[in-house]
Protein backbone atom coordinates (compact mmCIF):
# COMPACT_ATOMS: atom_id res chain seq x y z
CA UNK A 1 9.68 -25.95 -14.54
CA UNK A 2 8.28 -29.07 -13.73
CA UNK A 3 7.18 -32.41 -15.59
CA UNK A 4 3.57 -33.19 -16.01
CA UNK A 5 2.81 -36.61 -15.49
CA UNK A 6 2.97 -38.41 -18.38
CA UNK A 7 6.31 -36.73 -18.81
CA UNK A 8 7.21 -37.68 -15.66
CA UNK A 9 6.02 -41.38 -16.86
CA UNK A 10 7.84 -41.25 -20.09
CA UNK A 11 11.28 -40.83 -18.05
CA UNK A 12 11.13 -43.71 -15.87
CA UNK A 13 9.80 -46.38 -18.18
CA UNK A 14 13.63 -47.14 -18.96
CA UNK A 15 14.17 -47.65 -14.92
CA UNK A 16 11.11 -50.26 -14.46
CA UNK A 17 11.91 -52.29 -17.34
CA UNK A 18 15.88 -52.31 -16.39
CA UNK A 19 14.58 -53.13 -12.91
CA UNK A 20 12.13 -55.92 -14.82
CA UNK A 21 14.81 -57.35 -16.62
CA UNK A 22 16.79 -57.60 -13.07
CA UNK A 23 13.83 -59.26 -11.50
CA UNK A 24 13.03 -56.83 -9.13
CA UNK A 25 9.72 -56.11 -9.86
CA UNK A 26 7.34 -57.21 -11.95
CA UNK A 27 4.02 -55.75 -13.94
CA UNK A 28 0.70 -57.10 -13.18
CA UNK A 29 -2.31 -55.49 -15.03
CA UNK A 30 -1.71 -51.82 -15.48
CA UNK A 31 0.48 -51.67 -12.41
CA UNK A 32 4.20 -52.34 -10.87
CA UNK A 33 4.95 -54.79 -8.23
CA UNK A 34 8.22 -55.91 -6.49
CA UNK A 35 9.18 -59.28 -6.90
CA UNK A 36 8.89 -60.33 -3.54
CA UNK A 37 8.13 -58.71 -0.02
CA UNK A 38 12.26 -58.80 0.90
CA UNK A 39 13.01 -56.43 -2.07
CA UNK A 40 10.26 -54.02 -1.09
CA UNK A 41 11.48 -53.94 2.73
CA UNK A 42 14.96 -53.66 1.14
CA UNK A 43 14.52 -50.62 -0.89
CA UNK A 44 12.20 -48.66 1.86
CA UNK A 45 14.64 -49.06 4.18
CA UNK A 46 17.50 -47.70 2.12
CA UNK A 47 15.29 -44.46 1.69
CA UNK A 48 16.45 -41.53 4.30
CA UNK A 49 13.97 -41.36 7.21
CA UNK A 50 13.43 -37.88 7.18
CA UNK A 51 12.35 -37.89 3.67
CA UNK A 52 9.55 -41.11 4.32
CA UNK A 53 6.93 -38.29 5.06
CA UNK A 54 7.26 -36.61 2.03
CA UNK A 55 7.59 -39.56 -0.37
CA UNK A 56 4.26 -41.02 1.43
CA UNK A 57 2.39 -37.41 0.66
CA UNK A 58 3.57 -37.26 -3.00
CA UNK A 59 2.58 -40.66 -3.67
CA UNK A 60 -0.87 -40.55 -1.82
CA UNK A 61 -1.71 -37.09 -3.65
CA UNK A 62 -0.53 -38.14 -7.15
CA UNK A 63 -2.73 -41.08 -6.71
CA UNK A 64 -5.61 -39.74 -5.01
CA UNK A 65 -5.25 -36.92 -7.96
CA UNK A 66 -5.31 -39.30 -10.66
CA UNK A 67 -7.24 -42.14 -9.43
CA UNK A 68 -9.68 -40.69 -6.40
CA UNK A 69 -12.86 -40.48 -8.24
CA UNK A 70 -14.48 -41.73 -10.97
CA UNK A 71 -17.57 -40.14 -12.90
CA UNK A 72 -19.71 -41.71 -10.76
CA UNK A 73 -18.85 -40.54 -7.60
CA UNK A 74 -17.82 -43.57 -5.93
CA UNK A 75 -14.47 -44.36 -4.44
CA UNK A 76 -11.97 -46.33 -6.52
CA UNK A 77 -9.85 -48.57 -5.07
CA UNK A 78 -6.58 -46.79 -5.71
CA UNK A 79 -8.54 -44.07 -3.72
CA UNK A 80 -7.90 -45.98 -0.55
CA UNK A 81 -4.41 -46.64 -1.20
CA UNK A 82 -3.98 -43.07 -1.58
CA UNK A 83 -5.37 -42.11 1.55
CA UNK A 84 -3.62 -44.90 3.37
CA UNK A 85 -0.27 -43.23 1.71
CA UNK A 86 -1.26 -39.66 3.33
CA UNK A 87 -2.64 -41.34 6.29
CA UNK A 88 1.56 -42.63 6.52
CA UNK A 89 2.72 -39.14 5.96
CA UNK A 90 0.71 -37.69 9.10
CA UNK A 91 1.61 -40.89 11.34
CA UNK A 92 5.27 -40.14 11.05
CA UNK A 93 4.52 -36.16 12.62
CA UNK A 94 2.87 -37.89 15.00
CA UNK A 95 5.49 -40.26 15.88
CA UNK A 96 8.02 -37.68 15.99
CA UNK A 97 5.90 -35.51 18.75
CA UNK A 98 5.04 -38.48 20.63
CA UNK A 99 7.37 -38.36 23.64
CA UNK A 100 9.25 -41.87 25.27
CA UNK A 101 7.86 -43.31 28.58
CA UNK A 102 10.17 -44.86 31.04
């Protein structure tokens, strides 16, 4: 069974504003933001390398799922940041085929 998204939402609106009150991230407009550039770096290199392709494809669908289009057919900008997610996804297959030179 799994969540739909504002479920998925609901559950970790406790973790951003425990991380808020911590001051590692921060809300601007309708969106979350780390603090500062160190954090981010910080946490996404803490996350296991051989799950970085998957996390990039989740987050680039979800977003390009809930934020791709808009009635009128043109691009938002979230769009872009959802195909630069996937675009992250496919570069790390194609780092791991790529074979060293000496």
């Amino acid at each position: 069974c799994s969540l739909s998204g504002f479920e998925q939402f609901c559950e970790i609106i406790p973790c951003l504003e425990h991380a808020m009150q911590k001051g590692i991230i921060e809300q601007r407009s309708e969106s979350y933001v780390f603090a500062h550039d160190t954090i981010q770096q910080t946490v996404y290199d803490l996350l296991p390398p051989e799950n970085m392709k998957d996390y990039h494809f989740k987050i680039g669908s979800q977003l390009l799922k809930e934020h791709g289009m808009n009635k009128d057919i043109k691009c938002s900008p979230m769009a872009f940041i959802a195909i630069d997610q996937i675009n992250k996804a496919r570069d790390i297959d194609a780092e791991d085929t790529i074979e060293p030179q000496l």
